[in-house]
N, C-alpha and C. Protein backbone atom coordinates (compact mmCIF):
# COMPACT_ATOMS: atom_id res chain seq x y z
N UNK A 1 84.71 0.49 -112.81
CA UNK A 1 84.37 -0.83 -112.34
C UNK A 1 85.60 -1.56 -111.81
N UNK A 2 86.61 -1.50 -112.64
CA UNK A 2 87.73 -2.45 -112.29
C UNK A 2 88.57 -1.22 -111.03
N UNK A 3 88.23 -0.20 -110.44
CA UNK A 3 88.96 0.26 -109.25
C UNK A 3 88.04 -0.35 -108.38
N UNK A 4 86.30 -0.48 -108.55
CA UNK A 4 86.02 -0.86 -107.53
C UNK A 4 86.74 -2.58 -107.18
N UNK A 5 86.39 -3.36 -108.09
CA UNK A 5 87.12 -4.37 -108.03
C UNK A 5 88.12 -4.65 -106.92
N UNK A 6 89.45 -4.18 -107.20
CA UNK A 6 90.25 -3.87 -106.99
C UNK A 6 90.28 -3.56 -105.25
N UNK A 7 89.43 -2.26 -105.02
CA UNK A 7 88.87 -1.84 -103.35
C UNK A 7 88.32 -3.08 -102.73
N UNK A 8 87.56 -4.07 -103.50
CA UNK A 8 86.87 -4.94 -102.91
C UNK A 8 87.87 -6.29 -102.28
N UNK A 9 89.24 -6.17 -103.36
CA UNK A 9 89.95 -7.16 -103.25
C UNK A 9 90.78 -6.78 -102.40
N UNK A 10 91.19 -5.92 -101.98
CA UNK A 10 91.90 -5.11 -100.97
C UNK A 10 91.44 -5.19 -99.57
N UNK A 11 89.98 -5.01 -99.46
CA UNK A 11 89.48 -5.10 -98.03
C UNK A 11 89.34 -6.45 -97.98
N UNK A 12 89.15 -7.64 -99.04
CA UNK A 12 89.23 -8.77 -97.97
C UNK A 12 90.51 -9.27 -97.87
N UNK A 13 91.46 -9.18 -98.67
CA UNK A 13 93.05 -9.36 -98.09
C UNK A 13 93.06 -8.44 -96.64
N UNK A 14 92.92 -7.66 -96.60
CA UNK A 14 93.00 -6.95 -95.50
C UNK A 14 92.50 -7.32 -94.19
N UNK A 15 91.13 -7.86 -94.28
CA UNK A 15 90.34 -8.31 -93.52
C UNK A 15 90.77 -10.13 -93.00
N UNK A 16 91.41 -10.58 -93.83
CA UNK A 16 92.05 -11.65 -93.92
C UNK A 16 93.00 -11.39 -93.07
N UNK A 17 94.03 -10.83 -93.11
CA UNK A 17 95.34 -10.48 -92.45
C UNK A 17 94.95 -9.79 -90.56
N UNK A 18 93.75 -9.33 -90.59
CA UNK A 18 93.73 -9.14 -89.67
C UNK A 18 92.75 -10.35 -88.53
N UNK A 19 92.13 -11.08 -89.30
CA UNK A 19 91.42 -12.67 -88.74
C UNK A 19 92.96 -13.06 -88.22
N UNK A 20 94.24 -13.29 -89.69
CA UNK A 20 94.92 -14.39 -89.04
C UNK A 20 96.02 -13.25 -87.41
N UNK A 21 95.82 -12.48 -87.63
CA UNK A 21 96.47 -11.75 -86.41
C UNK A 21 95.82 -11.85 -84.91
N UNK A 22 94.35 -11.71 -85.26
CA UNK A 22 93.60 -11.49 -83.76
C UNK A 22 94.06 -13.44 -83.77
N UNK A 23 94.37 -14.17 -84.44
CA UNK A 23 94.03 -15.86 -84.18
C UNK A 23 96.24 -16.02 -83.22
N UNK A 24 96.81 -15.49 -83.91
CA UNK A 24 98.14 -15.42 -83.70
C UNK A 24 98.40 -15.16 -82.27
N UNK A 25 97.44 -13.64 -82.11
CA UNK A 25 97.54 -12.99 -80.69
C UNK A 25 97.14 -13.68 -79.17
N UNK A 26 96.46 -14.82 -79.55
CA UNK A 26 96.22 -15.23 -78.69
C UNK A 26 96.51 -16.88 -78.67
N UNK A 27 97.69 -17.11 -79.21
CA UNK A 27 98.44 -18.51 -79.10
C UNK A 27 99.94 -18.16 -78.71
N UNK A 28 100.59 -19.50 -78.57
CA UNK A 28 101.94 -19.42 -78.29
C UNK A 28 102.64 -20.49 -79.16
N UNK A 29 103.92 -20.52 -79.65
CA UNK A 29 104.69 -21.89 -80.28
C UNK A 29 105.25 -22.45 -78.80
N UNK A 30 105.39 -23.71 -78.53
CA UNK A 30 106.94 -23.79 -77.91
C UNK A 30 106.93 -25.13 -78.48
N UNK A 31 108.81 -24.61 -78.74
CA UNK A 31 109.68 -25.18 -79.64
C UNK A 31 110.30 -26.29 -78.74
N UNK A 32 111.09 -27.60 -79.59
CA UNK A 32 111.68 -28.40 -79.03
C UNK A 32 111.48 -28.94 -77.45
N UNK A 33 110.11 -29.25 -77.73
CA UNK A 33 109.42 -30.45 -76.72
C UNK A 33 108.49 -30.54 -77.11
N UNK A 34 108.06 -31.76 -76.82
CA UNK A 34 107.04 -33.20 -77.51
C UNK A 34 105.37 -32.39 -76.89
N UNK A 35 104.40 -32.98 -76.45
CA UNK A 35 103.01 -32.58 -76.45
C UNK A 35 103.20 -33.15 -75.33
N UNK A 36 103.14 -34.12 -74.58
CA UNK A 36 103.40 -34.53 -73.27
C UNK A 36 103.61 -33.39 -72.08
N UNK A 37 105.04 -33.85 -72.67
CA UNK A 37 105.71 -33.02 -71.82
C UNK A 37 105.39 -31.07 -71.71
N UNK A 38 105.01 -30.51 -72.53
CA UNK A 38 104.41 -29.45 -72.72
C UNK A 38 103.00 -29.14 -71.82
N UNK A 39 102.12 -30.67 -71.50
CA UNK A 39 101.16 -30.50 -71.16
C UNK A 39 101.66 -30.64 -69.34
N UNK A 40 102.39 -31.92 -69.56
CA UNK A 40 103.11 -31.32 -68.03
C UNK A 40 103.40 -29.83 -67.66
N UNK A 41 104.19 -29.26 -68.11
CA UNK A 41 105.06 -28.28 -68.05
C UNK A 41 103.85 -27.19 -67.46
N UNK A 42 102.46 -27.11 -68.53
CA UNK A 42 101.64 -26.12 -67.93
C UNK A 42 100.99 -26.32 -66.87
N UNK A 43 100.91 -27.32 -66.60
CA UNK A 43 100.17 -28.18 -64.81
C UNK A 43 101.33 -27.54 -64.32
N UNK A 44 102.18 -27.81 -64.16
CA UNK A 44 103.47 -27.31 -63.34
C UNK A 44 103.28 -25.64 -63.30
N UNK A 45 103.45 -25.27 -64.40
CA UNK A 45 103.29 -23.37 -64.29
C UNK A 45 101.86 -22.77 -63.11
N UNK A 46 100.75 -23.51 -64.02
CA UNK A 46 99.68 -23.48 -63.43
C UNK A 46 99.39 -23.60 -61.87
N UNK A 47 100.43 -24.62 -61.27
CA UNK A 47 100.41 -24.66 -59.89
C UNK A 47 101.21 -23.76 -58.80
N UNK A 48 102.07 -23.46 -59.99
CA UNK A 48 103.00 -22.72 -59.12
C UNK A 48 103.13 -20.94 -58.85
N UNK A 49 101.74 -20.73 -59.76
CA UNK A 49 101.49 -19.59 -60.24
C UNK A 49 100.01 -18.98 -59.66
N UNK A 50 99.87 -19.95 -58.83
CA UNK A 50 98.21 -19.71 -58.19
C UNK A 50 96.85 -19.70 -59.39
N UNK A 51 96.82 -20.56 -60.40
CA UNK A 51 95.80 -20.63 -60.99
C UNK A 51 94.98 -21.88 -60.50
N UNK A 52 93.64 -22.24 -60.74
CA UNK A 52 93.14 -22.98 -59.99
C UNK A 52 92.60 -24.01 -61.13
N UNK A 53 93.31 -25.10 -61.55
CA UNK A 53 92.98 -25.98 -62.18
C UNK A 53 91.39 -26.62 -62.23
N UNK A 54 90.66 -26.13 -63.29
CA UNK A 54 89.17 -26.49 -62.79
C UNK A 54 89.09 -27.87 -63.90
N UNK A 55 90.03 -27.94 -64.61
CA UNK A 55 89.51 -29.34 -65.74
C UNK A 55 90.70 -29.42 -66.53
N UNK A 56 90.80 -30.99 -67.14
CA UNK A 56 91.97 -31.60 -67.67
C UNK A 56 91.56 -32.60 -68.78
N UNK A 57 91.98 -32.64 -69.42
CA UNK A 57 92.02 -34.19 -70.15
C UNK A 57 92.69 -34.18 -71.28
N UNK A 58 94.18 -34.72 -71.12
CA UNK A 58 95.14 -34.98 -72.11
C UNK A 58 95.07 -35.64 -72.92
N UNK A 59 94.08 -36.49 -73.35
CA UNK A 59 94.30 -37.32 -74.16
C UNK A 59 93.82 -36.20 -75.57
N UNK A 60 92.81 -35.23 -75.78
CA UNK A 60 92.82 -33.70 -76.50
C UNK A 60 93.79 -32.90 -76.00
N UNK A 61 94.43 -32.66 -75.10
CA UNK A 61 95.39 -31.48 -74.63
C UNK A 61 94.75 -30.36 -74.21
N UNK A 62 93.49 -30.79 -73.46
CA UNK A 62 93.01 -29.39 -73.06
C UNK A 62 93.18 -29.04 -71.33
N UNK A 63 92.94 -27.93 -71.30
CA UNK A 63 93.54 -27.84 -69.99
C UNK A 63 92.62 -26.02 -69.35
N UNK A 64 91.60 -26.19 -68.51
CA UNK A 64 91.20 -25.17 -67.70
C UNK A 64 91.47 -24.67 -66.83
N UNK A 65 91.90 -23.11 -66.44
CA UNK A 65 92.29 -23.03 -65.22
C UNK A 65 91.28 -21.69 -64.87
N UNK A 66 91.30 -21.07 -63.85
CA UNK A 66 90.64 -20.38 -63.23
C UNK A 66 91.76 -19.31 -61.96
N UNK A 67 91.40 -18.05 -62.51
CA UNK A 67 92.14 -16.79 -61.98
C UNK A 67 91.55 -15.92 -61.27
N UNK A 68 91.97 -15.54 -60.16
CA UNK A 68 90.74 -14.79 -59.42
C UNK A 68 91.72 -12.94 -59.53
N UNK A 69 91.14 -12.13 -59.79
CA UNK A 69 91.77 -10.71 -60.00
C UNK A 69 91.57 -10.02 -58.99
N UNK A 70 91.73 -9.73 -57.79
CA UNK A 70 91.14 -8.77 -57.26
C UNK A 70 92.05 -7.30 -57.19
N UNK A 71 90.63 -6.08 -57.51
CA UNK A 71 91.41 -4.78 -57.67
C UNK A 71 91.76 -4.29 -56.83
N UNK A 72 92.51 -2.92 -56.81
CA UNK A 72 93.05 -2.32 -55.48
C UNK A 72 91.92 -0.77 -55.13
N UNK A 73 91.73 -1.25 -54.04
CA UNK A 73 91.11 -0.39 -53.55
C UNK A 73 89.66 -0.43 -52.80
N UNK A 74 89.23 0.46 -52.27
CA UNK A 74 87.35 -0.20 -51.26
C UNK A 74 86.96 -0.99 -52.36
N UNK A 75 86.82 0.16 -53.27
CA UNK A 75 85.27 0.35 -54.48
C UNK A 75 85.88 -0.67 -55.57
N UNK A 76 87.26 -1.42 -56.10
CA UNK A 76 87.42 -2.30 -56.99
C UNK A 76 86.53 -3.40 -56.89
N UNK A 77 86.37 -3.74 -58.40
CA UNK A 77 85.98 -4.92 -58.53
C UNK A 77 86.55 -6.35 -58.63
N UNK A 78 86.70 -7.27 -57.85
CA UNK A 78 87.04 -8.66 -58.55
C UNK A 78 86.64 -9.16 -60.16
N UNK A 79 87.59 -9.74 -60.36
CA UNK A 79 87.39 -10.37 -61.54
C UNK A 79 87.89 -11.58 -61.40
N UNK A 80 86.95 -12.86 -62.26
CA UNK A 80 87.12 -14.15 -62.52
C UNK A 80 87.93 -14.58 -63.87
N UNK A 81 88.37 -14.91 -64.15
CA UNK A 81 89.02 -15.44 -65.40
C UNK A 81 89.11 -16.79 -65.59
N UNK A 82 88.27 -17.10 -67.19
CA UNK A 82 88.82 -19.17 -66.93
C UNK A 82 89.28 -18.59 -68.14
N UNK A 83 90.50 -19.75 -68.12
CA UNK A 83 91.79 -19.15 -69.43
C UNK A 83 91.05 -21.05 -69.82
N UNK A 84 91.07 -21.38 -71.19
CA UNK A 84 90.98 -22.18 -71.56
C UNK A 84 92.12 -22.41 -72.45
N UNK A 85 92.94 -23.36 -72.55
CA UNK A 85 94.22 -24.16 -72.86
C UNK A 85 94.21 -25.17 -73.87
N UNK A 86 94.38 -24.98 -75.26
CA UNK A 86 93.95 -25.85 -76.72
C UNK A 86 95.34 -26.35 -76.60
N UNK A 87 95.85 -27.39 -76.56
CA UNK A 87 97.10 -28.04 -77.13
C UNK A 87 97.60 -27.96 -78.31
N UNK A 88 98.42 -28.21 -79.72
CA UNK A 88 97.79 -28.35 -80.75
C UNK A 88 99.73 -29.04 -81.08
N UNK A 89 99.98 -30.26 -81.66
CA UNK A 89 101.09 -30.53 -82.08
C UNK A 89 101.51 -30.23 -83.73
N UNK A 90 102.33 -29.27 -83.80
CA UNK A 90 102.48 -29.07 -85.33
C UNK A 90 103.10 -29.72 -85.75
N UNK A 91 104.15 -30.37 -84.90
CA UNK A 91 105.21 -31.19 -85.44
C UNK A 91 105.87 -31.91 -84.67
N UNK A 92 106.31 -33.12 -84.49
CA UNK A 92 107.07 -33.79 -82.72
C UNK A 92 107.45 -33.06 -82.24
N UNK A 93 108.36 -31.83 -82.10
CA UNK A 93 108.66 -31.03 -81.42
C UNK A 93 107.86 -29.95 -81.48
N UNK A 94 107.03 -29.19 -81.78
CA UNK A 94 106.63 -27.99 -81.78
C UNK A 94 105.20 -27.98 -81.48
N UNK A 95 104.48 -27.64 -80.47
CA UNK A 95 103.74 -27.35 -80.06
C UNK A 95 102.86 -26.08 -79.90
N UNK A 96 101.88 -25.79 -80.20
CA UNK A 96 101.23 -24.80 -80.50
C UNK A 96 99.77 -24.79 -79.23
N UNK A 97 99.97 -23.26 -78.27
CA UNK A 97 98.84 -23.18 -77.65
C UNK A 97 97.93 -22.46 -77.76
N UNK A 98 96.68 -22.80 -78.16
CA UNK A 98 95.57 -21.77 -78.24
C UNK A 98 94.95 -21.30 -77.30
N UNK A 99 94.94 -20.09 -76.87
CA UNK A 99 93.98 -19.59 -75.35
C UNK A 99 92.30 -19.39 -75.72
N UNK A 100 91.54 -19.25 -74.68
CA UNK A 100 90.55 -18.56 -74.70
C UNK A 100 90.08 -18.50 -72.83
N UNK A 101 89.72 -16.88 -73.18
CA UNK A 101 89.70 -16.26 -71.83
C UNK A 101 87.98 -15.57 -71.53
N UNK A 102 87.16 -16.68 -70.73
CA UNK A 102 85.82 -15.99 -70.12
C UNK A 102 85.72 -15.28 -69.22
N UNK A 103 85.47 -14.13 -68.55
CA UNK A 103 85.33 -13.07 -67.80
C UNK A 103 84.08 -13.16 -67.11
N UNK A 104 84.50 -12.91 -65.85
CA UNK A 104 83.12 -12.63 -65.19
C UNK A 104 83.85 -11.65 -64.24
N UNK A 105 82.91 -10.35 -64.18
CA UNK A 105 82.61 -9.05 -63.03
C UNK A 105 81.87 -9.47 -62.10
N UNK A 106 82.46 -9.11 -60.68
CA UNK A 106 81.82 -8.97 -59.25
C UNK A 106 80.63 -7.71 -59.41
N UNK A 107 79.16 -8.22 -59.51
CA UNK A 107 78.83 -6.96 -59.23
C UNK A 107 77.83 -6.62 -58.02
N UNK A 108 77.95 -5.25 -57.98
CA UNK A 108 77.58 -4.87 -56.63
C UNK A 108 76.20 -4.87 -56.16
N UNK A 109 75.71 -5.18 -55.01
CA UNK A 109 73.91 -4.77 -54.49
C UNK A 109 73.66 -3.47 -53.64
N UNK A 110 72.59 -3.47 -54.23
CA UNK A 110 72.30 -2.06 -53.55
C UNK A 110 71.52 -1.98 -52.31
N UNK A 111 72.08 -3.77 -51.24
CA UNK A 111 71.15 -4.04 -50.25
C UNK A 111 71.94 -3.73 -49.47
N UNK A 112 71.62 -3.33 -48.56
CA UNK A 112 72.31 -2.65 -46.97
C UNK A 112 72.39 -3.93 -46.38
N UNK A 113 73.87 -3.95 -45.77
CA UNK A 113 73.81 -5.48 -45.21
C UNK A 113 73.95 -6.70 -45.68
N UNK A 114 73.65 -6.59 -46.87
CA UNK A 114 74.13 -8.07 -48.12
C UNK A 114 75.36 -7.80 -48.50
N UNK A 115 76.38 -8.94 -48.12
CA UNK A 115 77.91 -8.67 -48.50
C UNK A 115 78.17 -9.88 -49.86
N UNK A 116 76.94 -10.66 -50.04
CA UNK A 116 77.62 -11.78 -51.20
C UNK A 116 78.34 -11.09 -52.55
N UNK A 117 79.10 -12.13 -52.91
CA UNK A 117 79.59 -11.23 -54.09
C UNK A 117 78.51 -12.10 -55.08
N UNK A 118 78.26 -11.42 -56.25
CA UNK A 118 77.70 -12.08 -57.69
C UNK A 118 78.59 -11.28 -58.31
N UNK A 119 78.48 -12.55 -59.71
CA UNK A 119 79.56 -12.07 -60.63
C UNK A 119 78.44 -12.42 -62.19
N UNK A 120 78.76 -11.34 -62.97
CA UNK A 120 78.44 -11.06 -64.25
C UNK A 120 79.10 -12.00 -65.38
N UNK A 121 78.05 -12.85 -65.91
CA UNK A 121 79.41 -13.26 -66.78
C UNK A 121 79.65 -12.32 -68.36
N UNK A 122 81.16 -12.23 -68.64
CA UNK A 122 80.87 -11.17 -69.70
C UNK A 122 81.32 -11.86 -70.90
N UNK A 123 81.42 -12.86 -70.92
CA UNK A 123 81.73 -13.53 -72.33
C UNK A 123 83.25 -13.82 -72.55
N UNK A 124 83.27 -14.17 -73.86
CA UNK A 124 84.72 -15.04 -74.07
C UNK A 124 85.23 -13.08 -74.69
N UNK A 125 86.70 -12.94 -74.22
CA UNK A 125 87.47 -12.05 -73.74
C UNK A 125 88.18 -11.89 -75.13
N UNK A 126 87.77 -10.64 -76.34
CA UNK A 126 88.78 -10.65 -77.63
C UNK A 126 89.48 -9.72 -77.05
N UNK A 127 89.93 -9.11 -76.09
CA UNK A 127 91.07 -7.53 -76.05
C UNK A 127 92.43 -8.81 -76.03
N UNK A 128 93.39 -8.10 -76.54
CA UNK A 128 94.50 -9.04 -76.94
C UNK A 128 95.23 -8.89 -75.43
N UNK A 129 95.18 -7.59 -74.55
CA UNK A 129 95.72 -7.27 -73.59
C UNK A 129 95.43 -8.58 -72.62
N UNK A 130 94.75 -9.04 -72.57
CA UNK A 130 93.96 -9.87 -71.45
C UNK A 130 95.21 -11.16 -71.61
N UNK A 131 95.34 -11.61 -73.40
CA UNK A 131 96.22 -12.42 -73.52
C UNK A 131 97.43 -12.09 -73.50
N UNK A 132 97.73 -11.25 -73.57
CA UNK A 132 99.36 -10.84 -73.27
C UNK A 132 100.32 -10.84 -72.32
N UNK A 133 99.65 -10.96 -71.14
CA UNK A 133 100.44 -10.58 -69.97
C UNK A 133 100.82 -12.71 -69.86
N UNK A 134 99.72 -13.63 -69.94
CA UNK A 134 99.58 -14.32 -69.82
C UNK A 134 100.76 -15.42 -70.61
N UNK A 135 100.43 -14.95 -72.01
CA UNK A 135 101.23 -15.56 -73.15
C UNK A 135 102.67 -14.95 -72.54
N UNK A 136 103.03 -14.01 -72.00
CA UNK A 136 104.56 -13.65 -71.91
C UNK A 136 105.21 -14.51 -70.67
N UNK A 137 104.15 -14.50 -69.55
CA UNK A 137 104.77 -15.45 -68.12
C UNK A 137 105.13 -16.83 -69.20
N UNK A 138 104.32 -17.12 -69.87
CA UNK A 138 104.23 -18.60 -69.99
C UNK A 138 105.94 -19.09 -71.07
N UNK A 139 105.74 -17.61 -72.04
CA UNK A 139 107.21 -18.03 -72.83
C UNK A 139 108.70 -17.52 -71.67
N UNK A 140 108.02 -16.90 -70.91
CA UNK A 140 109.75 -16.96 -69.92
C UNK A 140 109.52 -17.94 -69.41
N UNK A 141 108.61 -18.48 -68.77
CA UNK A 141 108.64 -20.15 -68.08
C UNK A 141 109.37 -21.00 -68.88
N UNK A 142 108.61 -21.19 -70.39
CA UNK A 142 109.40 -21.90 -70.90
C UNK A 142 110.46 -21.83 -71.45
N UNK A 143 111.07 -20.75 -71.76
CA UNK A 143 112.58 -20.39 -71.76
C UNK A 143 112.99 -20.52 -70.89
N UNK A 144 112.83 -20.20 -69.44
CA UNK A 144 113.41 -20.71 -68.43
C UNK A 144 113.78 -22.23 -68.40
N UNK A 145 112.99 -23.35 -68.21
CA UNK A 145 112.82 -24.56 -68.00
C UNK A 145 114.36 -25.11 -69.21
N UNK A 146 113.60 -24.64 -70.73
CA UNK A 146 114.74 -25.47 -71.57
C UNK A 146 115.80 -25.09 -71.38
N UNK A 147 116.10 -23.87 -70.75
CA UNK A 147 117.83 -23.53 -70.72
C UNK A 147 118.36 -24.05 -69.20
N UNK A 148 117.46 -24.55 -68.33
CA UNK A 148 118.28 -25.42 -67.27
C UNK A 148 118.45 -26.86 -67.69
């Protein structure tokens, strides 16, 4: 009895540790600047980076943008991306961003002559890959910025 115990207490520590990881994987800290200015900073990235600002409102710190993917080749598919942007102040200086990423696929018709695109929507995006590439532009931006 007390090994099962034990197994039981194991998988939810376990299961625990891996909630707070998938929650980790898809945020960022940045250090030493206020919430303001942070929320500037991503309007600024955001513009300069070809994302397409679809919604704002600072007074929560949220911030939508919209990514268009297109693949290489005849037969690729486009992809849509809205990255959604949580503010979160841990401390006057330290700022904490939460992502969330909805997906939508271009998909194809099987009408001769119909060129519209439609797109699939595929839901809010858990592969950590999706956030990664994203979360890394954003901490060299901001390493960039504080060291000029």
């Amino acid at each position: 009895m007390r090994r099962y115990f034990l197994f039981a207490l194991f998988l939810l520590f376990n299961s625990s540790l891996v909630t707070a990881q998938s929650h980790s994987a898809k945020s960022m800290m940045v250090m030493n600047m206020d919430k303001e200015e942070t929320y500037k900073q991503l309007l600024k990235f955001a513009q300069e980076n070809d994302y397409f600002i679809t919604s704002l409102n600072p007074e929560v710190g949220f911030q939508q943008w919209k990514y268009i993917s297109k693949g290489k080749g005849i037969l690729a598919r486009e992809r849509r991306l809205y990255i959604n942007l949580f503010l979160h102040s841990e401390k006057t200086n330290e700022q904490r961003i939460d992502f969330q990423i909805n997906l939508e696929t271009q998909q194809s018709t099987n009408d001769v002559g119909d060129f519209r695109k439609t797109f699939k929507d595929e839901g809010v995006v858990h592969e950590t890959a999706y956030y990664d590439g994203l979360i890394r532009l954003l901490k060299t931006y901001f390493d960039r910025i504080q060291t000029e």
